[in-house]
C-alpha atoms as a PDB file:
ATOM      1  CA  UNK A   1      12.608 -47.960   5.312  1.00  0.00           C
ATOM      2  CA  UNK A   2      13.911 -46.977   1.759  1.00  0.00           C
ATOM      3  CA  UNK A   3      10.834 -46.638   0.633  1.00  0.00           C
ATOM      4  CA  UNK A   4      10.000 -43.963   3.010  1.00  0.00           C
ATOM      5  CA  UNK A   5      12.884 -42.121   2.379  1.00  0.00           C
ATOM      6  CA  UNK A   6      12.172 -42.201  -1.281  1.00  0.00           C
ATOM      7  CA  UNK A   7       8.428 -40.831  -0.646  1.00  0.00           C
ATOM      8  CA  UNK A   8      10.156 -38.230   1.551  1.00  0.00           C
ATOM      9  CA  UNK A   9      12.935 -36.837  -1.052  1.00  0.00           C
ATOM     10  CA  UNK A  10       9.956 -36.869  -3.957  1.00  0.00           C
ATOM     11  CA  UNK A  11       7.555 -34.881  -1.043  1.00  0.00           C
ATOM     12  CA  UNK A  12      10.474 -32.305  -0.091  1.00  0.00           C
ATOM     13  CA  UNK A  13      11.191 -31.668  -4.014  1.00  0.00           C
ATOM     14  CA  UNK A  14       7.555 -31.122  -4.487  1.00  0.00           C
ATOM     15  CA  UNK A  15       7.697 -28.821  -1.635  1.00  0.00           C
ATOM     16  CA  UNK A  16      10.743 -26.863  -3.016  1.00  0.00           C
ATOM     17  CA  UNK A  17       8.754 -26.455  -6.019  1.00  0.00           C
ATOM     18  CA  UNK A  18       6.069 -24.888  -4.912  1.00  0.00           C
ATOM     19  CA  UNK A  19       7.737 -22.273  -2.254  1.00  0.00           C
ATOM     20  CA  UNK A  20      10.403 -21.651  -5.090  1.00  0.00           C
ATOM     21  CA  UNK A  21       7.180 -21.051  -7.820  1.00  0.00           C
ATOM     22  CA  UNK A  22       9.550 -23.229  -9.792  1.00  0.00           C
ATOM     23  CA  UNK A  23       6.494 -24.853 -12.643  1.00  0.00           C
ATOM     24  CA  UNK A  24       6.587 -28.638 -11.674  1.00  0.00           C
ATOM     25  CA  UNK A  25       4.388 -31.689 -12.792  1.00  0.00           C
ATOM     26  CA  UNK A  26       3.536 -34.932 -10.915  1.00  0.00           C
ATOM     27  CA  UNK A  27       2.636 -38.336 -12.046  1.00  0.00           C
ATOM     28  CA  UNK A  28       2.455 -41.736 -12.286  1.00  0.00           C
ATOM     29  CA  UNK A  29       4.161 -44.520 -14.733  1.00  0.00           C
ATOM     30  CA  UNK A  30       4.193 -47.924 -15.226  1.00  0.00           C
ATOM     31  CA  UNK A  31       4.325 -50.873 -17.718  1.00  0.00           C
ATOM     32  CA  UNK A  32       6.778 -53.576 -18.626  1.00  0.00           C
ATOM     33  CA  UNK A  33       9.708 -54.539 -18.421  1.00  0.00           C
ATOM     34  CA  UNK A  34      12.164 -56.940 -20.236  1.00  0.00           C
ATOM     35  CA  UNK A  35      15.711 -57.601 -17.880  1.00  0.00           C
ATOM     36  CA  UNK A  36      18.510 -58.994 -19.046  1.00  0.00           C
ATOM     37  CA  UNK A  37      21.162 -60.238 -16.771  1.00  0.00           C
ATOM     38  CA  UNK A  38      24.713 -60.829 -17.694  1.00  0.00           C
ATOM     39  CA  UNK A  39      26.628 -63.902 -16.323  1.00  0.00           C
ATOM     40  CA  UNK A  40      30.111 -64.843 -17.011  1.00  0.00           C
ATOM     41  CA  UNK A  41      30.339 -68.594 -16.784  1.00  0.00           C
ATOM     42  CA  UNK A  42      34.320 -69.804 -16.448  1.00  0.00           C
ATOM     43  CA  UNK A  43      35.315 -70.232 -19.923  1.00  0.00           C
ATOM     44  CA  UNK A  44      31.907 -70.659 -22.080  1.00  0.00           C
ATOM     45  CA  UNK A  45      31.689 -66.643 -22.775  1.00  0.00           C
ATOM     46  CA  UNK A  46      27.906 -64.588 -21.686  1.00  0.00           C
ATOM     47  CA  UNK A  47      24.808 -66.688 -21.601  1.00  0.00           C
ATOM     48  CA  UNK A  48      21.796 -64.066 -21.681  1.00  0.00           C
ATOM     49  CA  UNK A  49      19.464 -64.394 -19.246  1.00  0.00           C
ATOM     50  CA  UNK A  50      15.868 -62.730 -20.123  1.00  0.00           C
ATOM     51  CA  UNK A  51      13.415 -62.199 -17.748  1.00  0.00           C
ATOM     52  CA  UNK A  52      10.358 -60.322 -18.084  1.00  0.00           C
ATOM     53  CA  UNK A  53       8.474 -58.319 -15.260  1.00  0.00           C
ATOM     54  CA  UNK A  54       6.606 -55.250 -14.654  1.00  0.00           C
ATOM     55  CA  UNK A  55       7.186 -51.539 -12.950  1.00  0.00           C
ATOM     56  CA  UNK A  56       5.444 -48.919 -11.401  1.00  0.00           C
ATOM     57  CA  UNK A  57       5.975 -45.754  -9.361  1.00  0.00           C
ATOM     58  CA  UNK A  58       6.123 -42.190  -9.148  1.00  0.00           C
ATOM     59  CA  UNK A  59       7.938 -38.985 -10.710  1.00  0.00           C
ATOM     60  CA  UNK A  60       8.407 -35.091 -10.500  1.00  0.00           C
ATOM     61  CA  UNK A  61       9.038 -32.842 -13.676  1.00  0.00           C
ATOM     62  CA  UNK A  62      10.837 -29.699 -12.610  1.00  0.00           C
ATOM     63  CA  UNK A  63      10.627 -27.507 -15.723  1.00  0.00           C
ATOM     64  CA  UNK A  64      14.248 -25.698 -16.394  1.00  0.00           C
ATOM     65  CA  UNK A  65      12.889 -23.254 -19.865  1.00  0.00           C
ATOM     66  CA  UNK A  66      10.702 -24.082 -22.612  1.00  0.00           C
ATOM     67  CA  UNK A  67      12.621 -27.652 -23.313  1.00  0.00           C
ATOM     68  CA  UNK A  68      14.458 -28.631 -21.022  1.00  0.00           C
ATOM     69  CA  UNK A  69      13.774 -29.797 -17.217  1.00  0.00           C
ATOM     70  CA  UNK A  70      14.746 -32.421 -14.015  1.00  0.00           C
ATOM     71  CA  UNK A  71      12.558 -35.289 -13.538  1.00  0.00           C
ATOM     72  CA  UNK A  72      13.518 -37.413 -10.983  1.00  0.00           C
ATOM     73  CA  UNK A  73      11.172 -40.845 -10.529  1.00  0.00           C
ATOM     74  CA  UNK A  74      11.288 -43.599  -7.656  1.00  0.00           C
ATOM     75  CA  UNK A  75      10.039 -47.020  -9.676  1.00  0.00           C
ATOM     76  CA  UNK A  76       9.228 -50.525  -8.037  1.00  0.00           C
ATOM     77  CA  UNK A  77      10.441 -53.256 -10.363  1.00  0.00           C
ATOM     78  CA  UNK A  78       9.168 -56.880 -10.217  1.00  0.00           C
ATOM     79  CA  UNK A  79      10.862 -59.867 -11.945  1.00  0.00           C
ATOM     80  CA  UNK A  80       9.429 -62.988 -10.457  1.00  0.00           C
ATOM     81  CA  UNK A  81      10.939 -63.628  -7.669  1.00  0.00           C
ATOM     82  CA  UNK A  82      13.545 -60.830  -7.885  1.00  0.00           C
ATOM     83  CA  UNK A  83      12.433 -57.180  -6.271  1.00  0.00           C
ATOM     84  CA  UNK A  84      14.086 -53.826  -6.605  1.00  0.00           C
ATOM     85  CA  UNK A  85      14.000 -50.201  -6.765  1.00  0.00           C
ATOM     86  CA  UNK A  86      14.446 -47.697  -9.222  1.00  0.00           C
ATOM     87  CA  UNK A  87      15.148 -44.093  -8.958  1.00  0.00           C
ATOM     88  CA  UNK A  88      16.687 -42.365 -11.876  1.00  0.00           C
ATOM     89  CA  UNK A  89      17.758 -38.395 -12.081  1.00  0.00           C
ATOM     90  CA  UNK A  90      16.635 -37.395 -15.604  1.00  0.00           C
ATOM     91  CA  UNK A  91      17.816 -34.531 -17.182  1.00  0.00           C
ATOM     92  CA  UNK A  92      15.138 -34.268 -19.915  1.00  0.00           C
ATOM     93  CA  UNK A  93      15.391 -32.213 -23.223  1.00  0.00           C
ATOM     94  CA  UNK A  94      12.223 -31.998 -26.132  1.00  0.00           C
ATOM     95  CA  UNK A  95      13.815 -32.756 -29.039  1.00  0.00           C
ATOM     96  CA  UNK A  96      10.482 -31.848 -31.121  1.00  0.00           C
ATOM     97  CA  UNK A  97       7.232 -30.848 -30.516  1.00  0.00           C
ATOM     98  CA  UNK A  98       5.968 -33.496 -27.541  1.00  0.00           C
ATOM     99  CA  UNK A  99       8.385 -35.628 -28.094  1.00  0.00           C
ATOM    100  CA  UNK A 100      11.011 -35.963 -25.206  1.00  0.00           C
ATOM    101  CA  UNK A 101      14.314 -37.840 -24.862  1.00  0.00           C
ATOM    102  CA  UNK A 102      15.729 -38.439 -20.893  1.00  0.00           C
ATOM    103  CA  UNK A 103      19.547 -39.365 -19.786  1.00  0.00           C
ATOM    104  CA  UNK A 104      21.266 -39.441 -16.308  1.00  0.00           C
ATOM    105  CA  UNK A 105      21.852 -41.707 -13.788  1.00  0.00           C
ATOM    106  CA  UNK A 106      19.910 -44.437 -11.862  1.00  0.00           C
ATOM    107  CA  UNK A 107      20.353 -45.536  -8.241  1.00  0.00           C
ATOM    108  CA  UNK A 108      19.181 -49.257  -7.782  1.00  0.00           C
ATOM    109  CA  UNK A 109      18.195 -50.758  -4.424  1.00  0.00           C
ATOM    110  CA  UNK A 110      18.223 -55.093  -5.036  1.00  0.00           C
ATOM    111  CA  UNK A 111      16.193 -56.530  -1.861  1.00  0.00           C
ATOM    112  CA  UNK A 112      17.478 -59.777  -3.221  1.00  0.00           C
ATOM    113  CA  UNK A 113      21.549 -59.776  -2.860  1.00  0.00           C
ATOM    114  CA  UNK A 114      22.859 -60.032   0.345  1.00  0.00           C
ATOM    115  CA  UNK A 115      25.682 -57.701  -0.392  1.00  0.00           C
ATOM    116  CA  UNK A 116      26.523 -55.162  -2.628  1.00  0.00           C
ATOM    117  CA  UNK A 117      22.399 -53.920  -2.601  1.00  0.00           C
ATOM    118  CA  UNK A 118      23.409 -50.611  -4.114  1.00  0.00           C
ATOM    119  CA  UNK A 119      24.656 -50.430  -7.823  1.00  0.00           C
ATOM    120  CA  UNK A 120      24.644 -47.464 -10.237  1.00  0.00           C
ATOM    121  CA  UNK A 121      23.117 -47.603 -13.390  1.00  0.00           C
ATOM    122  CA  UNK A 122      23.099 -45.575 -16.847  1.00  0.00           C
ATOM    123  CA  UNK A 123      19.679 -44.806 -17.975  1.00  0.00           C
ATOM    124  CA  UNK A 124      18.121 -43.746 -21.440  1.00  0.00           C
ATOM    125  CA  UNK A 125      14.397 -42.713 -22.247  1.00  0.00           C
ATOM    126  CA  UNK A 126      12.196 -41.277 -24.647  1.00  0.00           C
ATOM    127  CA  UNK A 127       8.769 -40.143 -23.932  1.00  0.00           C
ATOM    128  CA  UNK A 128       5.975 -38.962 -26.781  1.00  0.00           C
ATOM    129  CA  UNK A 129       3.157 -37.033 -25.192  1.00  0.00           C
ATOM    130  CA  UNK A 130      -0.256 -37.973 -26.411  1.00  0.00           C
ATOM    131  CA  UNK A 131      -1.669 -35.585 -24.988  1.00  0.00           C
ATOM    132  CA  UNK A 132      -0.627 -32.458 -21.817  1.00  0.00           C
ATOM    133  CA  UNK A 133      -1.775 -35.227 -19.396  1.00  0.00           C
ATOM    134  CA  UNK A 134      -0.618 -38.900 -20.857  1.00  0.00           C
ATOM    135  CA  UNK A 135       2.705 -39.977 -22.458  1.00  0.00           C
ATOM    136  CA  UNK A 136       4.585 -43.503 -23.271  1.00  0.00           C
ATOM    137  CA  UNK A 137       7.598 -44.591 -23.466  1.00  0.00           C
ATOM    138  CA  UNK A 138      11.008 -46.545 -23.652  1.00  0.00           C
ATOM    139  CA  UNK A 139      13.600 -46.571 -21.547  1.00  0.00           C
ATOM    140  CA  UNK A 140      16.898 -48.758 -21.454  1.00  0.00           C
ATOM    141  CA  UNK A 141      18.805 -49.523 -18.256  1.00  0.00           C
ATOM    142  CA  UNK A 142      22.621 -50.401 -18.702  1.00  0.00           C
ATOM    143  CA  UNK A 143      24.506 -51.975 -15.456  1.00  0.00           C
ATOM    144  CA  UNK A 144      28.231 -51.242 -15.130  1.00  0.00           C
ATOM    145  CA  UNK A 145      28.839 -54.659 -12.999  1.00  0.00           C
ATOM    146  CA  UNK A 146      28.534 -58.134 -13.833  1.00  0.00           C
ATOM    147  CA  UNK A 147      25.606 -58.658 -11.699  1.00  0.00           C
ATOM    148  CA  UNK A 148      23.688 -55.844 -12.504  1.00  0.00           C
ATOM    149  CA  UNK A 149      21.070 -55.890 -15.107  1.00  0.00           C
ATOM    150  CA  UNK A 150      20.612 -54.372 -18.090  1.00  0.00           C
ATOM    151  CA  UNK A 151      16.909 -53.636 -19.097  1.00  0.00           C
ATOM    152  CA  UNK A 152      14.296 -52.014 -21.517  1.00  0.00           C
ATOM    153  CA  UNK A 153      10.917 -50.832 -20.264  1.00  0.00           C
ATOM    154  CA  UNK A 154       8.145 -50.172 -22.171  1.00  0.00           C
ATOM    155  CA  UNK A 155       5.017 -48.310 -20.683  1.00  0.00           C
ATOM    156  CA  UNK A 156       2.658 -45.268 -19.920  1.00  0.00           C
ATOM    157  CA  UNK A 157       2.920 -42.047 -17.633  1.00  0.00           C
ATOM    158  CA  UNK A 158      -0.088 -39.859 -16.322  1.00  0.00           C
ATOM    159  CA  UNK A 159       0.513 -36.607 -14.621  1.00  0.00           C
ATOM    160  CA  UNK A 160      -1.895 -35.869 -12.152  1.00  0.00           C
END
């Protein structure tokens, strides 16, 4: 069910786009991903917990001038056994010629806690454009609570 109501927002801002004549780009990313989870145990301080995993999904670009525009993005993220969803609100500025740096927030759906399945994240990303059509890049995740993770993704985009 969240799923489809993620396809539908990403549809109804493409659709906004293109009665508004606002320029927009869509595409598809994925790579990597290396999680780290944070767990206070009584006394002994943070133990680190790594995990490594892999992401894919889908953004929109909404162009805002020359160097600056929205992208929002809707991401699947697998870590073993642990599932989730992504869906950061970039605001994202060119800071030189193709390359870009992103910052806003994410909202995170965890299909594997039985409460608390929403948490709000921080997210930071740069992109460098290889060429009009292909781009990588790196993007850290930081979780405000104890339980939610903190991550850096590594990986490719294509807009289509």
């Amino acid at each position: 069910m969240i799923k489809l109501l993620y396809v539908f927002i990403l549809c109804l801002f493409g659709i906004t786009a293109s009665k508004a004549q606002i320029q927009s780009d869509f595409g598809v990313k994925g790579g990597f991903n290396f999680t780290f989870f944070k767990v206070q145990e009584s006394t002994f301080g943070f133990n680190q917990d790594t995990e490594t995993g892999f992401y894919g999904g889908l953004f929109m670009d909404f162009d805002v001038d020359n160097t600056l525009s929205f992208q929002p993005e809707i991401l699947y993220i697998g870590l073993n056994d642990f599932r989730f969803l992504n869906a950061p609100i970039y605001m994202k500025y060119e800071i030189v010629n193709n390359l870009d740096v992103m910052v806003g927030p994410s909202i995170n759906y965890f299909f594997d806690f039985f409460l608390n399945k929403l948490k709000i994240r921080a997210d930071l990303s740069t992109a460098y454009n290889m060429t009009s059509k292909f781009d990588i890049h790196l993007k850290y995740t930081l979780g405000f609570q104890e339980i939610t993770p903190n991550g850096l993704f590594l990986g490719l985009g294509l807009k289509l």
